[in-house]
N, C-alpha and C. Protein backbone atom coordinates (compact mmCIF):
# COMPACT_ATOMS: atom_id res chain seq x y z
N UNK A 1 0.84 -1.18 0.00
CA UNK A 1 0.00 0.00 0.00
C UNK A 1 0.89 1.24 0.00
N UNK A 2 0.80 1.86 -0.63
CA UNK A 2 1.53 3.50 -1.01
C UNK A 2 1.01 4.58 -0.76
N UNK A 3 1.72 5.31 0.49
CA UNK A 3 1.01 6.71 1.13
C UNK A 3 0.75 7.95 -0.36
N UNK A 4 -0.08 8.58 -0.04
CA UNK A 4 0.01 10.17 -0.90
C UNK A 4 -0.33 10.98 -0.09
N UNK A 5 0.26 12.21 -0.86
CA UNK A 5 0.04 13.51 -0.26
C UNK A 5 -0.60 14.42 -1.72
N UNK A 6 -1.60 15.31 -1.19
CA UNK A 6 -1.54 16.58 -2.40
C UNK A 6 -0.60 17.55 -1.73
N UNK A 7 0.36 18.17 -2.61
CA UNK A 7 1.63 18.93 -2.48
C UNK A 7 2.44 19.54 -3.57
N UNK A 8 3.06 20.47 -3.56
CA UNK A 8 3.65 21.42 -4.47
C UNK A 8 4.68 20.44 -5.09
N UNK A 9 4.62 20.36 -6.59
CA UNK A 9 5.72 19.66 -6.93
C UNK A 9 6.85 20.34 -7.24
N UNK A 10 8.20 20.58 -6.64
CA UNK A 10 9.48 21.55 -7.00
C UNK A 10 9.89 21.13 -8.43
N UNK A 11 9.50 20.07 -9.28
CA UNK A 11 9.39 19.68 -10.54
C UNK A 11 8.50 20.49 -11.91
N UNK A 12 7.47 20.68 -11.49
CA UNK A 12 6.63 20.60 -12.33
C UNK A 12 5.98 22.36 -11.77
N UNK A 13 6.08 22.16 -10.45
CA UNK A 13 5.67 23.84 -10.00
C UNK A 13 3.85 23.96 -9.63
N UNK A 14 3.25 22.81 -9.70
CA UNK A 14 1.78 22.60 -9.53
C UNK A 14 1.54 22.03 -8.35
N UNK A 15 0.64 22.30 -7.90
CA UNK A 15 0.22 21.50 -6.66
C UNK A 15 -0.51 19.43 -7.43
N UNK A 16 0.40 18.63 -6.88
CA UNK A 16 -0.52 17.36 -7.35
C UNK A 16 -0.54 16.31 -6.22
N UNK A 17 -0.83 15.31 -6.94
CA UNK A 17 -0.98 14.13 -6.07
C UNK A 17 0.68 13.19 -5.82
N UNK A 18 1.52 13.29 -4.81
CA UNK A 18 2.90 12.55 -4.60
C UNK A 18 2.36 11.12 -4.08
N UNK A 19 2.60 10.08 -4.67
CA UNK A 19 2.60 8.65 -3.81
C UNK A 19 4.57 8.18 -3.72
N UNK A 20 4.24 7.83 -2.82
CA UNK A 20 5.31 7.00 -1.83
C UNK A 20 5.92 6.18 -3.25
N UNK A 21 7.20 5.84 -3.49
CA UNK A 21 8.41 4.65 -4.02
C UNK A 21 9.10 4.09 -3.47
N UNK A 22 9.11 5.03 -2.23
CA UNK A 22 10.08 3.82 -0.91
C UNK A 22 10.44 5.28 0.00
N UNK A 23 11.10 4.84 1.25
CA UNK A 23 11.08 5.21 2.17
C UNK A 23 11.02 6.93 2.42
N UNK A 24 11.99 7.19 1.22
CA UNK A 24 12.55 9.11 0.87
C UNK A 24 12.10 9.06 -0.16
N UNK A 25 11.86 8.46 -1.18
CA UNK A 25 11.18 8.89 -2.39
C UNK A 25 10.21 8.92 -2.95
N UNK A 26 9.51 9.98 -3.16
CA UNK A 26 7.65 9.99 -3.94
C UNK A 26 7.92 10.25 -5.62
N UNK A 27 6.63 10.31 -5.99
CA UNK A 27 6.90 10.45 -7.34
C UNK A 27 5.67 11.00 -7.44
N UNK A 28 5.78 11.95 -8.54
CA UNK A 28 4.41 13.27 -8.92
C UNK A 28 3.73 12.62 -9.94
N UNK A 29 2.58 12.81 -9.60
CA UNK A 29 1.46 11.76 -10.30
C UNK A 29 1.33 12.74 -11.70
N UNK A 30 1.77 14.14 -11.57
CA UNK A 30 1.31 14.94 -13.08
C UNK A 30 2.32 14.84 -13.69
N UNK A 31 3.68 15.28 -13.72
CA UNK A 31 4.86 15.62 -14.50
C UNK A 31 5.36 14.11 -14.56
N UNK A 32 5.55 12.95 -13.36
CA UNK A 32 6.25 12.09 -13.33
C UNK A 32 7.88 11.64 -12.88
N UNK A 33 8.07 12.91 -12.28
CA UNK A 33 9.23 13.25 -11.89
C UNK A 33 9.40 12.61 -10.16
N UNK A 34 10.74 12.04 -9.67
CA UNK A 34 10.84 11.23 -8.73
C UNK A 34 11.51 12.26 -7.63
N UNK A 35 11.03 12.24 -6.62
CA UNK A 35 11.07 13.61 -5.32
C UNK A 35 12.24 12.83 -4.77
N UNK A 36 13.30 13.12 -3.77
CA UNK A 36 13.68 12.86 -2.06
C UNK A 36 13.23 13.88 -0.91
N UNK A 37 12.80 13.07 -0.05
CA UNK A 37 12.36 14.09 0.83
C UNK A 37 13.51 14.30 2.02
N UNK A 38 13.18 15.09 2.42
CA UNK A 38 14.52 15.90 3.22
C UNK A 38 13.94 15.85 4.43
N UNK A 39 14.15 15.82 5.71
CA UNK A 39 13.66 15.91 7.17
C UNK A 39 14.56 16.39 7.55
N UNK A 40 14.02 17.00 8.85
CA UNK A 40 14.95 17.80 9.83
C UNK A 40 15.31 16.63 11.17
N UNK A 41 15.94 17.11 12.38
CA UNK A 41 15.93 16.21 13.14
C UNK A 41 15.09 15.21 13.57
N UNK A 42 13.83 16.68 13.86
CA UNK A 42 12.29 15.75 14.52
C UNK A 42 12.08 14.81 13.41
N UNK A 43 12.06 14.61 12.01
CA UNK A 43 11.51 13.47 11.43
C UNK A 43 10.48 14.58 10.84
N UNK A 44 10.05 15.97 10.71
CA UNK A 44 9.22 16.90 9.98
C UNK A 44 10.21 16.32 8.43
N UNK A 45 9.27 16.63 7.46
CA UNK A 45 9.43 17.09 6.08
C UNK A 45 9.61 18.34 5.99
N UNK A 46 10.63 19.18 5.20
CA UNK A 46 11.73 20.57 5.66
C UNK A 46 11.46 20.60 3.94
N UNK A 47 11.53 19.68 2.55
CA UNK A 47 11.81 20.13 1.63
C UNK A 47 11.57 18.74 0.54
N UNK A 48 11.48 18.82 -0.44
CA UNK A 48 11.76 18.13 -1.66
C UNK A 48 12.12 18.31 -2.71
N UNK A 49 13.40 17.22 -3.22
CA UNK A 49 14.58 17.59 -3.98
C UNK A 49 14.41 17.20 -5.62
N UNK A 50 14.07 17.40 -6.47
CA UNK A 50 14.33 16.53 -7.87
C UNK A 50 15.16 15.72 -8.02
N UNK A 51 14.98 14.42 -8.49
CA UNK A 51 16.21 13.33 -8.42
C UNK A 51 15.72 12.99 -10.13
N UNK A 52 14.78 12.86 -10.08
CA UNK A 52 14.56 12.68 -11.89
C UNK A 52 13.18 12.69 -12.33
N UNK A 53 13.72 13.98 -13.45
CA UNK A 53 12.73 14.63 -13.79
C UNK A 53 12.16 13.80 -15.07
């Protein structure tokens, strides 16, 4: 089962739908482009990086 979020894609620049690829990485359901997510100490989400667009 694969989490989502609706969220700004730093890819594509739209707000869409991100599902889960594994632990740090989502992927944007519009453009198709593969996120890492970045956390701070607490384990918050701080950012997401383009790994392939």
């Amino acid at each position: 089962m694969s989490l989502f979020v609706i969220f700004d894609c730093p890819a594509c620049e739209c707000v869409e739908k991100l599902t889960t690829v594994d632990a740090e990485i989502w992927n944007c359901e519009g453009c198709g482009a593969k996120l890492r997510e970045h956390r701070d100490q607490n384990g918050a989400t701080v950012d997401l990086t383009v790994v392939e667009a």
